[in-house]
Protein backbone atom coordinates (compact mmCIF):
# COMPACT_ATOMS: atom_id res chain seq x y z
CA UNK A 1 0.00 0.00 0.00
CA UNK A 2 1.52 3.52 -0.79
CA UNK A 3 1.70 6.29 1.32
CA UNK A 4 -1.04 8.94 1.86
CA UNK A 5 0.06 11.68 0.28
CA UNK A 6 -0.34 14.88 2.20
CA UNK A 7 -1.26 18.34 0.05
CA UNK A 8 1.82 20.61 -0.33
CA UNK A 9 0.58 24.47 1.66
CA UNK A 10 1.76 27.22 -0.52
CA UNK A 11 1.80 30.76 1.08
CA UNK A 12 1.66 33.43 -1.34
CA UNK A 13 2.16 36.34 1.13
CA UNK A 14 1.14 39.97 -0.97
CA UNK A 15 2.85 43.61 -1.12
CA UNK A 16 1.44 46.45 1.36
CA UNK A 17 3.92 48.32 3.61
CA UNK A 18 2.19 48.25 7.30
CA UNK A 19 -0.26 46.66 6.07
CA UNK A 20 1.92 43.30 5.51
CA UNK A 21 1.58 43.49 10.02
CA UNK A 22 -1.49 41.63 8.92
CA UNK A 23 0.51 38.52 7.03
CA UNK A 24 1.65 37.67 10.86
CA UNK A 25 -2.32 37.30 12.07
CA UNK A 26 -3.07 35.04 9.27
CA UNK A 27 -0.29 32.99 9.70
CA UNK A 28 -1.38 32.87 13.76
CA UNK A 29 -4.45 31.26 12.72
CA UNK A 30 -3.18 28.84 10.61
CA UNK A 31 -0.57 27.53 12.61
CA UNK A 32 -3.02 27.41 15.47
CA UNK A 33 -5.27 25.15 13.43
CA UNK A 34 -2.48 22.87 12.35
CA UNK A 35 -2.14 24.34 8.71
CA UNK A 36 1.52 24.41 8.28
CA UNK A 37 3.39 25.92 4.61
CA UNK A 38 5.23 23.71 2.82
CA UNK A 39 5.95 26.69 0.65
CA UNK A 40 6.45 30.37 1.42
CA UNK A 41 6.41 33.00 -1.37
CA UNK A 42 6.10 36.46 -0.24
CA UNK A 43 6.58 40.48 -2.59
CA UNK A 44 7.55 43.07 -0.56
CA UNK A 45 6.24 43.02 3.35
CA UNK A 46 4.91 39.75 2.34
CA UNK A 47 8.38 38.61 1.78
CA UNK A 48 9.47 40.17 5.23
CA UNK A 49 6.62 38.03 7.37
CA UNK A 50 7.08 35.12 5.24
CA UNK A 51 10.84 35.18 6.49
CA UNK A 52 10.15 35.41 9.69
CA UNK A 53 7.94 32.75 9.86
CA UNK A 54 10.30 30.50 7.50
CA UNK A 55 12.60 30.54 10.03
CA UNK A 56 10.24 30.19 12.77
CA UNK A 57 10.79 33.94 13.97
CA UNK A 58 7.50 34.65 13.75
CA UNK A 59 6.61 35.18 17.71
CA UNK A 60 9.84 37.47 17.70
CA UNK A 61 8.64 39.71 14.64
CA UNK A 62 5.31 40.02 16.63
CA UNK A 63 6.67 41.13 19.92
CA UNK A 64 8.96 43.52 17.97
CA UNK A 65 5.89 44.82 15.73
CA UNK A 66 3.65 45.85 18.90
CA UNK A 67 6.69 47.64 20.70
CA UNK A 68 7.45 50.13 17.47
CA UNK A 69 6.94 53.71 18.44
CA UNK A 70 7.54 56.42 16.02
CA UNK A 71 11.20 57.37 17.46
CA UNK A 72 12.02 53.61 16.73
CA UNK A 73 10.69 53.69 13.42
CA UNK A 74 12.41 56.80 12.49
CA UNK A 75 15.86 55.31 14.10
CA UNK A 76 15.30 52.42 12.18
CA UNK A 77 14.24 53.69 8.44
CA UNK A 78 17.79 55.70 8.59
CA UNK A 79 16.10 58.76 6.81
CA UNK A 80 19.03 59.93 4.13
CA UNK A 81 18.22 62.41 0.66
CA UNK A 82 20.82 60.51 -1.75
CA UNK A 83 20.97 56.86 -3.50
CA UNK A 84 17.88 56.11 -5.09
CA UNK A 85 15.62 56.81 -2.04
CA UNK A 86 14.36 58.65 0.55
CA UNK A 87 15.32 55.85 2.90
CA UNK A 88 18.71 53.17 2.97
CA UNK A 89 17.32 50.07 4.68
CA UNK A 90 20.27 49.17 5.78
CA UNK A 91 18.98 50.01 9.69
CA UNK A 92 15.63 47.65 8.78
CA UNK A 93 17.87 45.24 7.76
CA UNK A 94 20.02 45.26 11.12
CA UNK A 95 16.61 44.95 13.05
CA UNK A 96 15.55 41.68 11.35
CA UNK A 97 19.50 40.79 11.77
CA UNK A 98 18.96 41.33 15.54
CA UNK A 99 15.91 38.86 15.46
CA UNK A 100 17.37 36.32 13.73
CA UNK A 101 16.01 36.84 10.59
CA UNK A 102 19.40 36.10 8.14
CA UNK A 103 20.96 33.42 6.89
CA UNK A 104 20.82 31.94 3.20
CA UNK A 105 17.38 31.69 1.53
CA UNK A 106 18.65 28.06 0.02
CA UNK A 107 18.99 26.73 3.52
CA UNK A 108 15.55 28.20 5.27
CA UNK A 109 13.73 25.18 6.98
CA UNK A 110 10.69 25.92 4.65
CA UNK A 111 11.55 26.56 1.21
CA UNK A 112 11.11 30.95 0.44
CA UNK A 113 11.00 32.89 -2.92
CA UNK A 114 11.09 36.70 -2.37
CA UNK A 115 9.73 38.62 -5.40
CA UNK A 116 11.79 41.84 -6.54
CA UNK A 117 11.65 44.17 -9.44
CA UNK A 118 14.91 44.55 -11.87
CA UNK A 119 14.87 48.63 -11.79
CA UNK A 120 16.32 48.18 -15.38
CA UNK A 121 13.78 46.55 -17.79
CA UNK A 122 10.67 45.70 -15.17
CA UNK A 123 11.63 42.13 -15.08
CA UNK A 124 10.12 40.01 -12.30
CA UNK A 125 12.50 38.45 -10.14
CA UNK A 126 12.54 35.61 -7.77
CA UNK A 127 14.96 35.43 -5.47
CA UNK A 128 15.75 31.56 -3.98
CA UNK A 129 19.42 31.66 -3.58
CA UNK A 130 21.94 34.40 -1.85
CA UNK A 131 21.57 36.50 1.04
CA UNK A 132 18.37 36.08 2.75
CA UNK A 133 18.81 40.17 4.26
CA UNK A 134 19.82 41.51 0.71
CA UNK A 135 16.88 39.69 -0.55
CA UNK A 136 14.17 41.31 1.70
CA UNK A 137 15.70 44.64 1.19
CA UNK A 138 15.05 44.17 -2.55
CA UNK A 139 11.48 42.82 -2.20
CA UNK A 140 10.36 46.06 0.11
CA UNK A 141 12.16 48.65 -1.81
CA UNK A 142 9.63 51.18 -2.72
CA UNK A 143 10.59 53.20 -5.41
CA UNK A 144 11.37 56.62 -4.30
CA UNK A 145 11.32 55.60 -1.03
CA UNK A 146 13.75 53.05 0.04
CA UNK A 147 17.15 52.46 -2.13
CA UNK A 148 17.27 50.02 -4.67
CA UNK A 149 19.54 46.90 -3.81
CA UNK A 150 22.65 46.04 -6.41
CA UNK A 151 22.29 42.65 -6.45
CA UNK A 152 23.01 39.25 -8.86
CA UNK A 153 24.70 42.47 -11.68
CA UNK A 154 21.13 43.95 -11.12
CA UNK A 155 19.48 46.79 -9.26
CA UNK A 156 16.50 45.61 -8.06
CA UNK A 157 13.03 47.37 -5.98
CA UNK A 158 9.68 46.41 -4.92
CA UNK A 159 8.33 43.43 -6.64
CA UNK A 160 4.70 44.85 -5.97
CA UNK A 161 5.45 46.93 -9.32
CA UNK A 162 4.84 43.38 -11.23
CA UNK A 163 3.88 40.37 -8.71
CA UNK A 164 2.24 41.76 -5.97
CA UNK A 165 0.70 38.54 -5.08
CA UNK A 166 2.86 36.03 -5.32
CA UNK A 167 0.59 33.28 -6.57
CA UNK A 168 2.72 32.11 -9.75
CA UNK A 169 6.09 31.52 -7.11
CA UNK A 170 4.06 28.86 -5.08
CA UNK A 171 2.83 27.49 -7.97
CA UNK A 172 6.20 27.05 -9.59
CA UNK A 173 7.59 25.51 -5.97
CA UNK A 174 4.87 22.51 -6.58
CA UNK A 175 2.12 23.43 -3.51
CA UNK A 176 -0.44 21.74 -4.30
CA UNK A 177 -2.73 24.33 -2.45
CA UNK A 178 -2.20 28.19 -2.66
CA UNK A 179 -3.12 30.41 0.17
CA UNK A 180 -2.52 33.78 -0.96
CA UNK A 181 -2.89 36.96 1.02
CA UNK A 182 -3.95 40.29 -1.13
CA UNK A 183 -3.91 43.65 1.56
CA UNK A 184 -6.35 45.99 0.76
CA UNK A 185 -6.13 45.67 -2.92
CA UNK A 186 -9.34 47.41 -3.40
CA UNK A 187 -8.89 51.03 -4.05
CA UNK A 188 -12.79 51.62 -3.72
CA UNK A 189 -11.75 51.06 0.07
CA UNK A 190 -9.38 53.70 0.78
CA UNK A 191 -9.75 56.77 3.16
CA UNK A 192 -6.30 57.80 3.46
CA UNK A 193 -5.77 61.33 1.90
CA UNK A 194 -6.35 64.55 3.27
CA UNK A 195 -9.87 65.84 3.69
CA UNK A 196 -11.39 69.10 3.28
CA UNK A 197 -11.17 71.00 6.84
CA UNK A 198 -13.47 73.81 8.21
CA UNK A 199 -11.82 77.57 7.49
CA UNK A 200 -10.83 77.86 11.48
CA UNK A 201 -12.45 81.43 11.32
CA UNK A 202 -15.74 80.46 10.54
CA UNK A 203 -15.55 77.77 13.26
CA UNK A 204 -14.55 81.04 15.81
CA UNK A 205 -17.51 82.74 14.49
CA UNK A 206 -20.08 79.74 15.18
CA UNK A 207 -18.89 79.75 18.61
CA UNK A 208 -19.73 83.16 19.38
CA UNK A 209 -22.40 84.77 20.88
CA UNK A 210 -25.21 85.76 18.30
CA UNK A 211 -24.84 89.37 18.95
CA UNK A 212 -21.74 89.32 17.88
CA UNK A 213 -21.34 86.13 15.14
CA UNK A 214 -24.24 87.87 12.83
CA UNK A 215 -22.86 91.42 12.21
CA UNK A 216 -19.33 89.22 11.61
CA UNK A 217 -21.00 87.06 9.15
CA UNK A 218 -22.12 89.83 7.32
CA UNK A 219 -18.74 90.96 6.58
CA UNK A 220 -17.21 87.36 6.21
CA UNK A 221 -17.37 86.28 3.08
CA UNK A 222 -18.98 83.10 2.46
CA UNK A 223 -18.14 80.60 4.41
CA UNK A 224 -15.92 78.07 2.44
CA UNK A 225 -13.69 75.48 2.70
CA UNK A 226 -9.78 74.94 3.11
CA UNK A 227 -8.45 71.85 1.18
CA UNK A 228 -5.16 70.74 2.26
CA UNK A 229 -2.74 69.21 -0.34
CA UNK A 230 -1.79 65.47 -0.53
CA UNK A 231 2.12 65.18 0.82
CA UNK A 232 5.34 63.63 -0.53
CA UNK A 233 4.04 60.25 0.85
CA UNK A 234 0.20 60.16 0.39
CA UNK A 235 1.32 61.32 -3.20
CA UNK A 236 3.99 58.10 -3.81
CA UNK A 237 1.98 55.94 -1.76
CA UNK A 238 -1.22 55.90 -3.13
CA UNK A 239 -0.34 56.04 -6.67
CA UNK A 240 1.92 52.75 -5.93
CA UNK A 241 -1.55 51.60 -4.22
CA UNK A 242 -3.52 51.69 -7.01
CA UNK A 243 -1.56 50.76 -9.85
CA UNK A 244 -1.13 47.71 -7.38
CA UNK A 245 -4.35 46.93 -6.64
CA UNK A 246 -5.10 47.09 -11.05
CA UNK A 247 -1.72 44.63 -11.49
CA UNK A 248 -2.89 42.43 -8.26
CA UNK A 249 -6.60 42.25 -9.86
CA UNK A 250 -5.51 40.89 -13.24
CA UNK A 251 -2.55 38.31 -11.95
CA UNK A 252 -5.23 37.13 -9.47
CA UNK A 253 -8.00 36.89 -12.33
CA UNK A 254 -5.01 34.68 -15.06
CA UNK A 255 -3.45 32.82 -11.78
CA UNK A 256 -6.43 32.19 -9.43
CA UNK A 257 -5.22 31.12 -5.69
CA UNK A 258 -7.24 28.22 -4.23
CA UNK A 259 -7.75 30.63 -1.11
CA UNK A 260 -7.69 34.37 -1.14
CA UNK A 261 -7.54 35.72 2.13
CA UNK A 262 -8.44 39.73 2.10
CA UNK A 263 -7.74 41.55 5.40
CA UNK A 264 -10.10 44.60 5.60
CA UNK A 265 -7.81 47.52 6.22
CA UNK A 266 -9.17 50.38 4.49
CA UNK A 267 -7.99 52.96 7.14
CA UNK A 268 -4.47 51.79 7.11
CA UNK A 269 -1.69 53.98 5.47
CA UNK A 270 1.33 52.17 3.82
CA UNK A 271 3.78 54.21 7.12
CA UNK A 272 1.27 52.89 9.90
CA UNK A 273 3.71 50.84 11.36
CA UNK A 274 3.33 51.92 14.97
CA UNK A 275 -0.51 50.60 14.56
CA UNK A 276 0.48 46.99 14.54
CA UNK A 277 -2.00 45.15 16.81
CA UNK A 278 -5.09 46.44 14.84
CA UNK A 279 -3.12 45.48 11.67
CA UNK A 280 -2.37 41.91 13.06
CA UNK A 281 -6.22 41.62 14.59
CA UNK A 282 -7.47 42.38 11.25
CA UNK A 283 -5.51 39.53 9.41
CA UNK A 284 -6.51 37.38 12.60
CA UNK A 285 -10.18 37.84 11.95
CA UNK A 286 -9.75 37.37 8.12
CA UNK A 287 -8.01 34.04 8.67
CA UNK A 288 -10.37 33.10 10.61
CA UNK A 289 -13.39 33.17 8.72
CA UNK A 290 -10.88 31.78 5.82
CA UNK A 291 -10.67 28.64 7.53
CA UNK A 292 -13.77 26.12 6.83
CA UNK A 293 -12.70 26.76 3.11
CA UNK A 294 -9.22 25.94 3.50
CA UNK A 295 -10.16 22.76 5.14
CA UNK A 296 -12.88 21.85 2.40
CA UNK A 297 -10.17 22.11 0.50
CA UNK A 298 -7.73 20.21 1.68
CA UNK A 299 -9.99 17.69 1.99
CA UNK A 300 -11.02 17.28 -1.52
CA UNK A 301 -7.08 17.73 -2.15
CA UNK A 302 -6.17 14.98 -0.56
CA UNK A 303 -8.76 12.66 -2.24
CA UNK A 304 -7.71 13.91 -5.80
CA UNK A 305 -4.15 13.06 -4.59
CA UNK A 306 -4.89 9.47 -3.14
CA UNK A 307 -7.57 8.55 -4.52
C-alpha cells in the first residue's frame, strides 16, 4: 500500500507596507489550526513576514511589531536624501539581523521565494538563492522611497510593481494548495488622503455669541472650505496603491489562488507601522473566517491526490 500523500501548503504572502503586520495574524491562525506551509512566497512586506515565519521567527517579529513607536521607526528607516531613495534600509535590515532573521534563503527550513523588481527593464524576479537580508531589502524597496539593492549584476526594488501577489512563485515551488494573502487591494476602500477641513475662522464665528457672530457674518465672506494638499508620501503611496491593486486584480484573475484571504484595512496607510496590533487583529479575523474553506479544500485535495 503507498503512502497517503499529504497536500503541499503554498503561502503566497502579498505587497502592502504596514499593512503586511497583517501577514503575521493570518499565519497565527493557521498555525493554530495545524495548517503548516510547505511553501512560502512572499513580494515586498509579504516577503518580510514570510521570512520570519520560515525561520520560525515569527513570535519574535510580533513582539517587535507591537513595541514600534515612532522614534524607533524613524531610528530604524535611517532617513538619508541621496541613493535612489528617501530611505537606505540598511537600519531595517540590522533589526531583522537582531531577530534572527538572516541566513541563506537556500537553507531556510521551509523553502522561500522573495519577489523583486529589476529597476532596469521591469523584469520580475525571484529570489531563492543568496543572502536572505539583501533579498528582503530588494522585495520592500519602494521606489522613491527606500534604495534600490545592487544585487546578482542587477538593481532591483519592490516586486509589488509586477507580482504583488505572489501566486505564480508557489505554484512554480509545486504546492499543491495556494493560500494567498492580497492587503487591501481594493482602491474603492481607501480613506487615506487629506480631507477638506473647516476655514478655522468660521468655526470662531459659530462659537460666538449671536450678537456678535451675525454682524461678523455679514462681513465674512462666504463661508468656504480649506483643502489641504496630498504630501510627498500620500502622493507616492497611493499612486503605488492603485496601480497595485489594477496589477494584483488581473494576476489574481489569469493565476487564481485556491484561497484568497483579504484583510479589511481600508484605514491603514502604507507608514502605519506603529498601529500593529489592529493590523495583526485584522488579518486574525480574516483568517479566521478563511478557515472552513481551507479545510474543504484540503480535503477534496487529498482525495484527488490518493484517490
Amino acid at each position: 500500500m503507498s503512502d497517503v500523500r499529504i497536500p503541499r501548503i503554498g503561502l503566497a504572502l502579498g505587497s502592502g507596507g504596514a499593512k503586511g503586520w497583517a501577514h503575521i495574524g493570518v499565519l497565527e491562525v493557521l498555525l493554530e489550526a495545524g495548517i503548516r506551509p510547505a511553501i512560502i512566497t512572499g513580494t515586498s512586506a509579504g516577503a518580510l513576514v514570510g521570512a520570519a515565519a520560515a525561520l520560525d521567527r515569527l513570535q519574535a517579529l510580533k513582539k517587535k511589531v507591537l513595541g514600534l513607536n515612532l522614534r524607533q521607526i524613524l531610528s530604524a528607516l535611517e532617513i538619508r536624501l541621496s541613493g535612489g531613495g528617501i530611505v537606505s534600509g540598511r537600519g531595517i535590515i540590522r533589526e531583522l539581523e537582531a531577530m534572527g532573521i538572516s541566513g541563506q534563503v537556500e537553507e531556510l527550513p521551509v523553502p522561500f521565494t522573495a519577489v523583486a523588481t529589476d529597476l532596469l527593464n521591469g523584469a520580475e524576479v525571484w529570489l531563492r538563492r543568496g543572502d536572505l537580508a539583501s533579498a528582503i531589502h530588494a522585495s520592500i524597496a519602494i521606489p522613491g522611497v527606500i534604495a534600490p539593492v545592487r544585487r546578482d549584476g542587477r538593481w532591483l526594488v519592490d516586486g509589488g510593481l509586477v507580482n504583488p501577489v505572489p501566486v505564480s512563485a508557489a505554484r512554480a515551488l509545486g504546492a499543491d494548495i495556494i493560500i494567498a494573502v492580497a492587503l487591501d487591494q481594493d482602491v474603492s476602500l481607501r480613506h487615506r488622503l487629506p480631507e477638506e477641513r473647516e476655514d478655522p475662522l468660521e468655526a470662531l464665528v459659530d462659537n460666538l455669541p449671536r450678537f456678535l457672530s451675525t454682524p461678523l457674518r455679514r462681513v465674512l465672506p462666504q463661508m468656504t472650505r480649506r483643502e489641504r494638499s496630498p504630501g510627498y508620501a500620500d502622493v507616492v503611496t497611493s499612486a503605488i496603491d492603485i496601480m497595485q491593486a489594477h496589477i494584483a486584480r488581473t494576476r489574481l484573475a489569469g493565476e487564481p489562488p485556491h484561497v484568497l484571504i483579504r484583510p479589511m484595512l481600508p484605514n491603514i496607510g502604507t507608514f502605519d507601522f506603529d498601529r500593529g496590533a489592529e493590523i495583526i487583529a485584522a488579518g486574525r479575523e480574516a483568517a479566521q473566517a478563511a478557515l472552513p474553506h481551507i479545510h474543504q479544500i484540503q480535503g477534496r485535495m487529498s482525495q484527488w491526490l490518493n484517490g
